[in-house]
PDB file of N, CA and C in Angstrom:
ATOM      1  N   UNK A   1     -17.021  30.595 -25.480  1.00  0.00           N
ATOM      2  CA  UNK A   1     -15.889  29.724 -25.290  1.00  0.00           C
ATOM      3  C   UNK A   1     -15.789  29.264 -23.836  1.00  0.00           C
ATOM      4  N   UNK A   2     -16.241  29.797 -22.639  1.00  0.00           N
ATOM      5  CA  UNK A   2     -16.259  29.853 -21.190  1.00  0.00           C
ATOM      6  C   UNK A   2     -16.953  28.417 -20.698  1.00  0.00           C
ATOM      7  N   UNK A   3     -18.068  28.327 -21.919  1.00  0.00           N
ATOM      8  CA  UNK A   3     -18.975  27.596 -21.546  1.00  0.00           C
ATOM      9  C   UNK A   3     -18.757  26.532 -22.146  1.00  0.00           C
ATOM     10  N   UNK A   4     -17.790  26.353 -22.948  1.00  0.00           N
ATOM     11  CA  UNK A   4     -17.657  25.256 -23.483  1.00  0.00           C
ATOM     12  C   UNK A   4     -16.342  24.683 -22.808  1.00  0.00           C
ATOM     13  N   UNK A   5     -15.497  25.303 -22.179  1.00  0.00           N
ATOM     14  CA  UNK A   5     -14.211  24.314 -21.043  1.00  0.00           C
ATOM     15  C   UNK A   5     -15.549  24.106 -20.154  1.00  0.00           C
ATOM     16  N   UNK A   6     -16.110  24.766 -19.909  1.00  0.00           N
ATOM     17  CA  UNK A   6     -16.985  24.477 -18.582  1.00  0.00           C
ATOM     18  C   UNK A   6     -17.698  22.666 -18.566  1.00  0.00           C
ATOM     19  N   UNK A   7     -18.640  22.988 -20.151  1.00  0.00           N
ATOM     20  CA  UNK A   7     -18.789  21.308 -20.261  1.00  0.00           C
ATOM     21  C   UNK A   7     -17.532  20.403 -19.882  1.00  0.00           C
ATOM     22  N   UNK A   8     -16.604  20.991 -20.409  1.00  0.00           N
ATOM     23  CA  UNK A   8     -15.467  19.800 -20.779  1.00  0.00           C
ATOM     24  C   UNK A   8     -15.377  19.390 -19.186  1.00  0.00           C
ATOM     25  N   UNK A   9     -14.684  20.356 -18.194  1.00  0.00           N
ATOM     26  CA  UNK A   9     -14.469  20.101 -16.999  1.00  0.00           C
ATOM     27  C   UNK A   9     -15.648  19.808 -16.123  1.00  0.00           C
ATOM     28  N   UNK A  10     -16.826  19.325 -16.387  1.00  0.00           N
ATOM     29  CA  UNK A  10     -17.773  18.797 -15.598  1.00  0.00           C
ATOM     30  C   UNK A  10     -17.906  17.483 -16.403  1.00  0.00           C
ATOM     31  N   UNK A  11     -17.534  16.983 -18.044  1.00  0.00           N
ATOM     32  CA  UNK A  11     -17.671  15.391 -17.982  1.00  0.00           C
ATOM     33  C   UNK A  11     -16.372  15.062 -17.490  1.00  0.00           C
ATOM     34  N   UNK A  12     -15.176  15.244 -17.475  1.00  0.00           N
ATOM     35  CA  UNK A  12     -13.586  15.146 -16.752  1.00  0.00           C
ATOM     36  C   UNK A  12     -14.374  14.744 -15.411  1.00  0.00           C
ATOM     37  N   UNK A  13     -15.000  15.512 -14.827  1.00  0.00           N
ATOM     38  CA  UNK A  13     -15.084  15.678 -12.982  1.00  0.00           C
ATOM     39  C   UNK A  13     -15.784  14.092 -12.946  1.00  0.00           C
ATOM     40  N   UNK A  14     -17.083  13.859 -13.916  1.00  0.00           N
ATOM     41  CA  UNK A  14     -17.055  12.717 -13.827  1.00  0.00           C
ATOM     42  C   UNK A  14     -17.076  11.168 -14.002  1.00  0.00           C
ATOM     43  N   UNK A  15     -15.506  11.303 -14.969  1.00  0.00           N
ATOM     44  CA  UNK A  15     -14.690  10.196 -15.516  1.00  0.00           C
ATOM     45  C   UNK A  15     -14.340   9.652 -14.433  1.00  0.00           C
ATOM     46  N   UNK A  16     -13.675  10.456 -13.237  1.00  0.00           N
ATOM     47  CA  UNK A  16     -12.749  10.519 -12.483  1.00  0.00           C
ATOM     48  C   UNK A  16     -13.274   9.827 -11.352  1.00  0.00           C
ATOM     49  N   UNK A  17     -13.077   8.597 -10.934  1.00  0.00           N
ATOM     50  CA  UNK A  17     -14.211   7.899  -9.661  1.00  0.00           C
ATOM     51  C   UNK A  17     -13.054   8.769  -7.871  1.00  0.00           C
ATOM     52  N   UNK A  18     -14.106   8.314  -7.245  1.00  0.00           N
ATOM     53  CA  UNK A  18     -13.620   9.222  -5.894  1.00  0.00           C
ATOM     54  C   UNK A  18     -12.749   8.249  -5.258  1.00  0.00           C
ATOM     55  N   UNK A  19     -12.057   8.865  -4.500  1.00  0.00           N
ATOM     56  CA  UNK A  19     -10.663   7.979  -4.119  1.00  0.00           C
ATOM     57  C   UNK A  19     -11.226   6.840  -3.189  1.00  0.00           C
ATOM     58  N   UNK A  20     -10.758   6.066  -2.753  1.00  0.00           N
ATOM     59  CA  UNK A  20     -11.683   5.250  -1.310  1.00  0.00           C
ATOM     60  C   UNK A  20     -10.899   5.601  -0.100  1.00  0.00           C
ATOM     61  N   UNK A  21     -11.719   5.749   0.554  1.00  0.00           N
ATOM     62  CA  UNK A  21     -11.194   6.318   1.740  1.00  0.00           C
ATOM     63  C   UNK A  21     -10.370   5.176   2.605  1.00  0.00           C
ATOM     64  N   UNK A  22      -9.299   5.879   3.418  1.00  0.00           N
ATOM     65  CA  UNK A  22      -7.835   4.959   3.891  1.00  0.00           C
ATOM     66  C   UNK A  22      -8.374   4.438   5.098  1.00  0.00           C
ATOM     67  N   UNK A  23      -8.612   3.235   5.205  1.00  0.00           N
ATOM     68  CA  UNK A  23      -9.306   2.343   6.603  1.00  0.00           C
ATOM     69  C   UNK A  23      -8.682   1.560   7.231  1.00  0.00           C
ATOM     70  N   UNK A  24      -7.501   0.847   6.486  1.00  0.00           N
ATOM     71  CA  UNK A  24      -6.731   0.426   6.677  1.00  0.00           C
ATOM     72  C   UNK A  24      -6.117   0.463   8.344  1.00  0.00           C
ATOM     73  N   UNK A  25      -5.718  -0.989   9.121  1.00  0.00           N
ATOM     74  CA  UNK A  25      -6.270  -1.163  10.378  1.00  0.00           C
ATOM     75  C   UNK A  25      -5.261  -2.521  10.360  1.00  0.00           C
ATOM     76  N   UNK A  26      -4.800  -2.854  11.193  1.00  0.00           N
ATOM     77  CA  UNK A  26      -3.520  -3.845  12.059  1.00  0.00           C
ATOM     78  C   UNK A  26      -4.361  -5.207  12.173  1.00  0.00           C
ATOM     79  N   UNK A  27      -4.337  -6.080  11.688  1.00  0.00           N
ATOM     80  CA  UNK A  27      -5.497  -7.373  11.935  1.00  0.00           C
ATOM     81  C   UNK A  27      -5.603  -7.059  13.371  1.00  0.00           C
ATOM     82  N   UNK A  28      -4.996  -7.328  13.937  1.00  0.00           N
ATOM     83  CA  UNK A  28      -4.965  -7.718  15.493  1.00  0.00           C
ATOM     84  C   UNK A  28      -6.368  -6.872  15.700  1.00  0.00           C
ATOM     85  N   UNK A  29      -6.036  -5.591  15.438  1.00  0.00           N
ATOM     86  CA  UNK A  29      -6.735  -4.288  15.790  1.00  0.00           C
ATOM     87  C   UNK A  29      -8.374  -4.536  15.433  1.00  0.00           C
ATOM     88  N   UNK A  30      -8.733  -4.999  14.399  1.00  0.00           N
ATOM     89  CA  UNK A  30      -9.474  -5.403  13.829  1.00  0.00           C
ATOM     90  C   UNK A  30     -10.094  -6.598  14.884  1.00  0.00           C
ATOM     91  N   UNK A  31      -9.910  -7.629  14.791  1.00  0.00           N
ATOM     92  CA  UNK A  31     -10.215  -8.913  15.644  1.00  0.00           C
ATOM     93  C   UNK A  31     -10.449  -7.938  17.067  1.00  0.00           C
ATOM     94  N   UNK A  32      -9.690  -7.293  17.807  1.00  0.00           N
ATOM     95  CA  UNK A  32     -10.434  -6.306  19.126  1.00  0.00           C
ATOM     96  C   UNK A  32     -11.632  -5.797  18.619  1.00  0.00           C
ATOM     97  N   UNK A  33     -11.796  -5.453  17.640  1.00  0.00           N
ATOM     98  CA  UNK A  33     -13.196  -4.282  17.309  1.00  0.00           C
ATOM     99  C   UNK A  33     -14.055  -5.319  17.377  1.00  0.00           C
ATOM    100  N   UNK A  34     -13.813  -6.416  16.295  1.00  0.00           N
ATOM    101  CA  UNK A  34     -14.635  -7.714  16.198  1.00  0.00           C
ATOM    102  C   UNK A  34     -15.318  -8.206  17.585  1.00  0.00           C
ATOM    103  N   UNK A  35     -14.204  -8.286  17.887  1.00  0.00           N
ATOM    104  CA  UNK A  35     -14.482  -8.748  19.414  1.00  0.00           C
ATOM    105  C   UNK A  35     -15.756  -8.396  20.460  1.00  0.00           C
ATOM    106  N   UNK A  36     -15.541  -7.007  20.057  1.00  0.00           N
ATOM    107  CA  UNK A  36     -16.832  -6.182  20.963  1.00  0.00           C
ATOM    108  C   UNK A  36     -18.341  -6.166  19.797  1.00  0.00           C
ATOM    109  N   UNK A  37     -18.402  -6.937  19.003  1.00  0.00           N
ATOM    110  CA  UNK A  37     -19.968  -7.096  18.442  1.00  0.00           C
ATOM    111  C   UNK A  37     -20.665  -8.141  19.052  1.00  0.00           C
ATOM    112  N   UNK A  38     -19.867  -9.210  19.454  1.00  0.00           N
ATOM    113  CA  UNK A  38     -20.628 -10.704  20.117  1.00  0.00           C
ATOM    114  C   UNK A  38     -20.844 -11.297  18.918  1.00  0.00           C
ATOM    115  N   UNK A  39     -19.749 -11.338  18.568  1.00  0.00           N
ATOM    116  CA  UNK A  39     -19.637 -12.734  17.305  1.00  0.00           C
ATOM    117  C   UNK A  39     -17.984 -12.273  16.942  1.00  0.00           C
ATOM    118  N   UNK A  40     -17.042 -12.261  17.831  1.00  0.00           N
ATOM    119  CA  UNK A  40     -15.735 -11.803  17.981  1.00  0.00           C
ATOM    120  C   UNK A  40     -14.507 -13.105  16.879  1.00  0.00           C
ATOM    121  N   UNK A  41     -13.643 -12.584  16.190  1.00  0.00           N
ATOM    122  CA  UNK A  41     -13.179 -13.572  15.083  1.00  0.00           C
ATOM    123  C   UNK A  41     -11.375 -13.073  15.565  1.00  0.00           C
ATOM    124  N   UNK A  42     -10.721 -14.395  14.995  1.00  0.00           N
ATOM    125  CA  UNK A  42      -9.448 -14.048  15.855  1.00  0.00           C
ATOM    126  C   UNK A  42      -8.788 -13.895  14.365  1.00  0.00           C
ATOM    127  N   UNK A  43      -7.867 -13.640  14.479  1.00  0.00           N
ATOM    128  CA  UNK A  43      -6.742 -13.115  13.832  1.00  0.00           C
ATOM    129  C   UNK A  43      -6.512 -14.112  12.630  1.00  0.00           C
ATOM    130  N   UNK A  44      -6.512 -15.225  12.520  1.00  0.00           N
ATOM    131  CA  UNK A  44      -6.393 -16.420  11.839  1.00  0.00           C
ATOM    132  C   UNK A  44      -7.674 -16.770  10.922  1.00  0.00           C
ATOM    133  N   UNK A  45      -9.150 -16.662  11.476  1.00  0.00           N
ATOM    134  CA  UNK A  45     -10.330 -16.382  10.421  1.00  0.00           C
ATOM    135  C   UNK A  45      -9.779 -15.025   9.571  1.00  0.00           C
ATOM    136  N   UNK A  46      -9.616 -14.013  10.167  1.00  0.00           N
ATOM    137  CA  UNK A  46      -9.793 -12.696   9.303  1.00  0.00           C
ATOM    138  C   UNK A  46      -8.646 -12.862   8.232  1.00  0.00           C
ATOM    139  N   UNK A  47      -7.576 -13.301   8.358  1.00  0.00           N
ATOM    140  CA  UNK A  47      -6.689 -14.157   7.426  1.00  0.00           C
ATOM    141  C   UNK A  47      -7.600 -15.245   6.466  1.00  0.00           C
ATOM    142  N   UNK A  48      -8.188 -15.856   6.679  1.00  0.00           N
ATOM    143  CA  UNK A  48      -8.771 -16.768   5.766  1.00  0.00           C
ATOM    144  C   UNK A  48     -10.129 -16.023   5.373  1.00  0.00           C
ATOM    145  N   UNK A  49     -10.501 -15.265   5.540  1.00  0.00           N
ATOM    146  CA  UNK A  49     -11.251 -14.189   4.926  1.00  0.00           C
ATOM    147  C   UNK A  49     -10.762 -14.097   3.734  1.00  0.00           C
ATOM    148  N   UNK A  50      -9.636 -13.429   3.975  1.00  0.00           N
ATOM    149  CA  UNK A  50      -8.590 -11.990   3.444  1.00  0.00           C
ATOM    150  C   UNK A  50      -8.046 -12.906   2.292  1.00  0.00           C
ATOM    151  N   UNK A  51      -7.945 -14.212   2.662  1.00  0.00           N
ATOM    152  CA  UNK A  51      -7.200 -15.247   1.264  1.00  0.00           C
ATOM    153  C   UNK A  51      -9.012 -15.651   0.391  1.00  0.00           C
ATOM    154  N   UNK A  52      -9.954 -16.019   1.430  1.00  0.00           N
ATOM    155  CA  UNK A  52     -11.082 -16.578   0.227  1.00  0.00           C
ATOM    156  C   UNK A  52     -11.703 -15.757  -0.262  1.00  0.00           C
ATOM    157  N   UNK A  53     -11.764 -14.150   0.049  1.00  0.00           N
ATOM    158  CA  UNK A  53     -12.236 -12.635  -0.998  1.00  0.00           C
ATOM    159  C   UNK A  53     -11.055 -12.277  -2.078  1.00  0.00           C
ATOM    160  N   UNK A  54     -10.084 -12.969  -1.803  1.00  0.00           N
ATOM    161  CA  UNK A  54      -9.213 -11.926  -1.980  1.00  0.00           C
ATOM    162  C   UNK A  54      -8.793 -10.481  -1.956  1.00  0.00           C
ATOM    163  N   UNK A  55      -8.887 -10.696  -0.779  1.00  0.00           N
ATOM    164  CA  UNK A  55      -8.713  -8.937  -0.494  1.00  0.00           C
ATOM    165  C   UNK A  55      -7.433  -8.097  -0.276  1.00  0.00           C
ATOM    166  N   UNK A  56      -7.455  -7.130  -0.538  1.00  0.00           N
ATOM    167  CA  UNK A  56      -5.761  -6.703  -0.533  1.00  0.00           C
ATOM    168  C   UNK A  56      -5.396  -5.993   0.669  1.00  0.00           C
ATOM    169  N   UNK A  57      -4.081  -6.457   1.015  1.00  0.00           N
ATOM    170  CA  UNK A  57      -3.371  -6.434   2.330  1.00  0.00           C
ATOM    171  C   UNK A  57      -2.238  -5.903   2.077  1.00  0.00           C
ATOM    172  N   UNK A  58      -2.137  -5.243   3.068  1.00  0.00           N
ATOM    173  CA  UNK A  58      -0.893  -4.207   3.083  1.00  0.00           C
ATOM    174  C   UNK A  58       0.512  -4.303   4.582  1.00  0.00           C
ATOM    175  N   UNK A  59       1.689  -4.994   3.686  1.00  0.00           N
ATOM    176  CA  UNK A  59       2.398  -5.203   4.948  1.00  0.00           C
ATOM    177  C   UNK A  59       3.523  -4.333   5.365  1.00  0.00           C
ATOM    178  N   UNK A  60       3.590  -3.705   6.611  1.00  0.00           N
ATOM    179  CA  UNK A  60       4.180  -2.756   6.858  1.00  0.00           C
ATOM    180  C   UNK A  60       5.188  -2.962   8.058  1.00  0.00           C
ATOM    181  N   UNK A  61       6.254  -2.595   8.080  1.00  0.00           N
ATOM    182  CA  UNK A  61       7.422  -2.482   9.463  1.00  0.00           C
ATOM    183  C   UNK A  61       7.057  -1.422  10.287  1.00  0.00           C
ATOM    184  N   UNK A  62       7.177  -2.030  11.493  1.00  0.00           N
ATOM    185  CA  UNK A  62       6.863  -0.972  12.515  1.00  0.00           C
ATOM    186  C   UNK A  62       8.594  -0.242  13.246  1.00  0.00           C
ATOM    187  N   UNK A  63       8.342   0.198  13.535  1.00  0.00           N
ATOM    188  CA  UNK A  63       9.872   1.132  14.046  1.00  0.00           C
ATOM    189  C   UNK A  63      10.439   0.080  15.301  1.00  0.00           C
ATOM    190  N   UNK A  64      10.173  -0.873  15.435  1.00  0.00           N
ATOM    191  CA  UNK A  64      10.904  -1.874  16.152  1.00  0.00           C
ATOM    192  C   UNK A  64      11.018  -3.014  15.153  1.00  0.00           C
ATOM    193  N   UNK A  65      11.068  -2.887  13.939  1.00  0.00           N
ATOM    194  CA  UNK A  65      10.921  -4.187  13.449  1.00  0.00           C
ATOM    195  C   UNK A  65      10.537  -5.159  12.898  1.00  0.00           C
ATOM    196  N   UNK A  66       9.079  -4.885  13.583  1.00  0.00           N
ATOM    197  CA  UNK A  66       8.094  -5.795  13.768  1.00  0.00           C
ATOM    198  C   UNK A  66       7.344  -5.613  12.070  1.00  0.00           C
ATOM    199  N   UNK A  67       6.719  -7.152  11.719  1.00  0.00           N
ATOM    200  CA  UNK A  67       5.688  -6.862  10.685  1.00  0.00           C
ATOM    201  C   UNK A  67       4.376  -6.578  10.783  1.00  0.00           C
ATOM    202  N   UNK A  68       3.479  -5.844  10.513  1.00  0.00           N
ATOM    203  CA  UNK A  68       1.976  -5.961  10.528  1.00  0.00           C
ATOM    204  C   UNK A  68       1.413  -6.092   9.286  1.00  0.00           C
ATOM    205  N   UNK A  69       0.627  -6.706   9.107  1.00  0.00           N
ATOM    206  CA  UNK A  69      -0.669  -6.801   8.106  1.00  0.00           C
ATOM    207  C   UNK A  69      -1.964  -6.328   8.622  1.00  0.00           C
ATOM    208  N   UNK A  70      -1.798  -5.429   7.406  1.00  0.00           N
ATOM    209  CA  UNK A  70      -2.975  -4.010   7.543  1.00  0.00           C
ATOM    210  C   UNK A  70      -4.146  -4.415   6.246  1.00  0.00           C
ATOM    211  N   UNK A  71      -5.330  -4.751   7.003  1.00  0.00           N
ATOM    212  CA  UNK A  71      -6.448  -4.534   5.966  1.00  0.00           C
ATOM    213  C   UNK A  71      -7.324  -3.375   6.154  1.00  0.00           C
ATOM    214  N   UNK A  72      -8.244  -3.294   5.317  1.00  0.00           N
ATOM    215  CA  UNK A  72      -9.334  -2.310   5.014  1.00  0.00           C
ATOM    216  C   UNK A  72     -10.610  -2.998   5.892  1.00  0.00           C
ATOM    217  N   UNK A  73     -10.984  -2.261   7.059  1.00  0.00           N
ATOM    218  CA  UNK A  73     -11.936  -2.453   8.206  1.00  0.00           C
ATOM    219  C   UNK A  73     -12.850  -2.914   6.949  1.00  0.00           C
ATOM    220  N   UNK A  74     -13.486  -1.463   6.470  1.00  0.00           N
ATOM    221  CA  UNK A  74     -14.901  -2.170   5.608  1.00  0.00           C
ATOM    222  C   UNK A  74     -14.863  -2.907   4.759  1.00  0.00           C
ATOM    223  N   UNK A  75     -14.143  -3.474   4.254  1.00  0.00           N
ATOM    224  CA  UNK A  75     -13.921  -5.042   3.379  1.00  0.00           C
ATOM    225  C   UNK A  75     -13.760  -6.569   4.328  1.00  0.00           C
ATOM    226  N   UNK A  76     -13.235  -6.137   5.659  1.00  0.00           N
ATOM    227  CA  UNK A  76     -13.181  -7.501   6.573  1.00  0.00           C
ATOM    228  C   UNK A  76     -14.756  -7.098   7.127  1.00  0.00           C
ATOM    229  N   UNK A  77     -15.075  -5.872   7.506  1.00  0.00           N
ATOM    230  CA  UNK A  77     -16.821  -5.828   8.115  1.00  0.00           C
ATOM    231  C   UNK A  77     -17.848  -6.566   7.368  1.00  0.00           C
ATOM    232  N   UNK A  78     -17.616  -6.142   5.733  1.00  0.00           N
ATOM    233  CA  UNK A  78     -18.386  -7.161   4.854  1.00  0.00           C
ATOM    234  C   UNK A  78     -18.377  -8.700   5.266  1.00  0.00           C
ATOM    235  N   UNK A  79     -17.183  -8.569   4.894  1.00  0.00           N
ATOM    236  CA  UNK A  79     -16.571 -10.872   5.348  1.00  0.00           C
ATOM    237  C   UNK A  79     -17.469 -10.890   6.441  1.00  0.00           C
ATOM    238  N   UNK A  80     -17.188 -10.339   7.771  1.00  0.00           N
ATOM    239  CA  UNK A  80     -17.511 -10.521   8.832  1.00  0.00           C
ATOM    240  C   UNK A  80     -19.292 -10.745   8.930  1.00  0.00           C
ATOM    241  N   UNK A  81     -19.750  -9.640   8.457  1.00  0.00           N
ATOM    242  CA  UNK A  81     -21.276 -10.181   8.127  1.00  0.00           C
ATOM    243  C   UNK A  81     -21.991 -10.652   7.483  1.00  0.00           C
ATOM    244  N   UNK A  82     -20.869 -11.694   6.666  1.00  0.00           N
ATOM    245  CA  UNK A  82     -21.491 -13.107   5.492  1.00  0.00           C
ATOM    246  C   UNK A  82     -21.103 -13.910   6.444  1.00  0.00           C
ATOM    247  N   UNK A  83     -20.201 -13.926   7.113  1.00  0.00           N
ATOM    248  CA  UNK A  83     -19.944 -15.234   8.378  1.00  0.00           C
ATOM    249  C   UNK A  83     -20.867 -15.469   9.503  1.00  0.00           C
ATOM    250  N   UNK A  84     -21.340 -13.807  10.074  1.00  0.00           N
ATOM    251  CA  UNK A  84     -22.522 -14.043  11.051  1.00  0.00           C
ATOM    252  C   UNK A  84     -23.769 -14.558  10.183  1.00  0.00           C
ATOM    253  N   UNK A  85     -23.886 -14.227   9.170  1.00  0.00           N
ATOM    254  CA  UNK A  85     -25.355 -14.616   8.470  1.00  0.00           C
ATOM    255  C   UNK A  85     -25.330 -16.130   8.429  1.00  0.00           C
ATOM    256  N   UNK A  86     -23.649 -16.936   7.738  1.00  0.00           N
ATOM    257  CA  UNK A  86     -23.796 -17.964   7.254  1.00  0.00           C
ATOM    258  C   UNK A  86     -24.333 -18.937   8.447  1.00  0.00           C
ATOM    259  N   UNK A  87     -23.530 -18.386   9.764  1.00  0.00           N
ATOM    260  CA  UNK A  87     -24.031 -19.257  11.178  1.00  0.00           C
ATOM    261  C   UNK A  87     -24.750 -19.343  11.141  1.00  0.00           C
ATOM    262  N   UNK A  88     -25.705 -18.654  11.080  1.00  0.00           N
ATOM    263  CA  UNK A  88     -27.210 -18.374  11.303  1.00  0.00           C
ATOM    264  C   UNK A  88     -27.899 -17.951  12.357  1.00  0.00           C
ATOM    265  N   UNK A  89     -26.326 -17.113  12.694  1.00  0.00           N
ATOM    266  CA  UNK A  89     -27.042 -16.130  14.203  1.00  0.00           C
ATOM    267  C   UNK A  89     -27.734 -14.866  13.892  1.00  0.00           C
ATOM    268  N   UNK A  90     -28.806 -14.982  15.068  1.00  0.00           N
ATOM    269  CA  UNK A  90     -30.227 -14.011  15.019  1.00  0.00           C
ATOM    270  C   UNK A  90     -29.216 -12.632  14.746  1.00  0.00           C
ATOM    271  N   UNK A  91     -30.022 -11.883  14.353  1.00  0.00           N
ATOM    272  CA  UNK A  91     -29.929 -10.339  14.230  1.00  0.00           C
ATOM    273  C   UNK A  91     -29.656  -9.708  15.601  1.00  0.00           C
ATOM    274  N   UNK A  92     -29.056  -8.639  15.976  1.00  0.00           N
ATOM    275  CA  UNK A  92     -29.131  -8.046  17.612  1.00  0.00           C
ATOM    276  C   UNK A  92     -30.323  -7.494  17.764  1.00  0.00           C
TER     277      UNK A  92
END
């Protein structure tokens, strides 16, 4: 009988996909990182990214107030290196 929950709880383990890890990052914050590859994108591309993937954005109040829009680094890194390719700038 031991061995048979045992099957059960190893096909369960993998039904179950792995969480994605929280990357989630302040545009602004993002466009600085950008910044330092040498093909740097401002705040307003990574927005028109974020609308032509559709990618999901997360908007949050900061303790003054303020709004931010928070994306997922490795979903704008993707965008970001279909845009350097599309230029057709060399490789580093």
């Amino acid at each position: 009988m031991a061995a048979r929950s045992r099957e059960y709880a190893m096909a369960i383990e993998q039904l179950v996909p792995a969480p994605a890890p929280n990357d989630l990052m302040p545009l602004q914050d993002i466009a600085d990182l950008l910044g330092q590859t040498g093909h740097p994108a401002s705040v307003s591309t990574i927005r028109r990214w974020i609308a032509a993937d559709g990618l999901p954005t997360v908007r949050r109040r900061s303790a003054g107030g303020w709004r931010k829009d928070y994306a997922s680094v490795s979903d704008v890194l993707l965008a970001h290196r279909d845009w350097v390719c599309a230029k057709g700038f060399d490789e580093p």
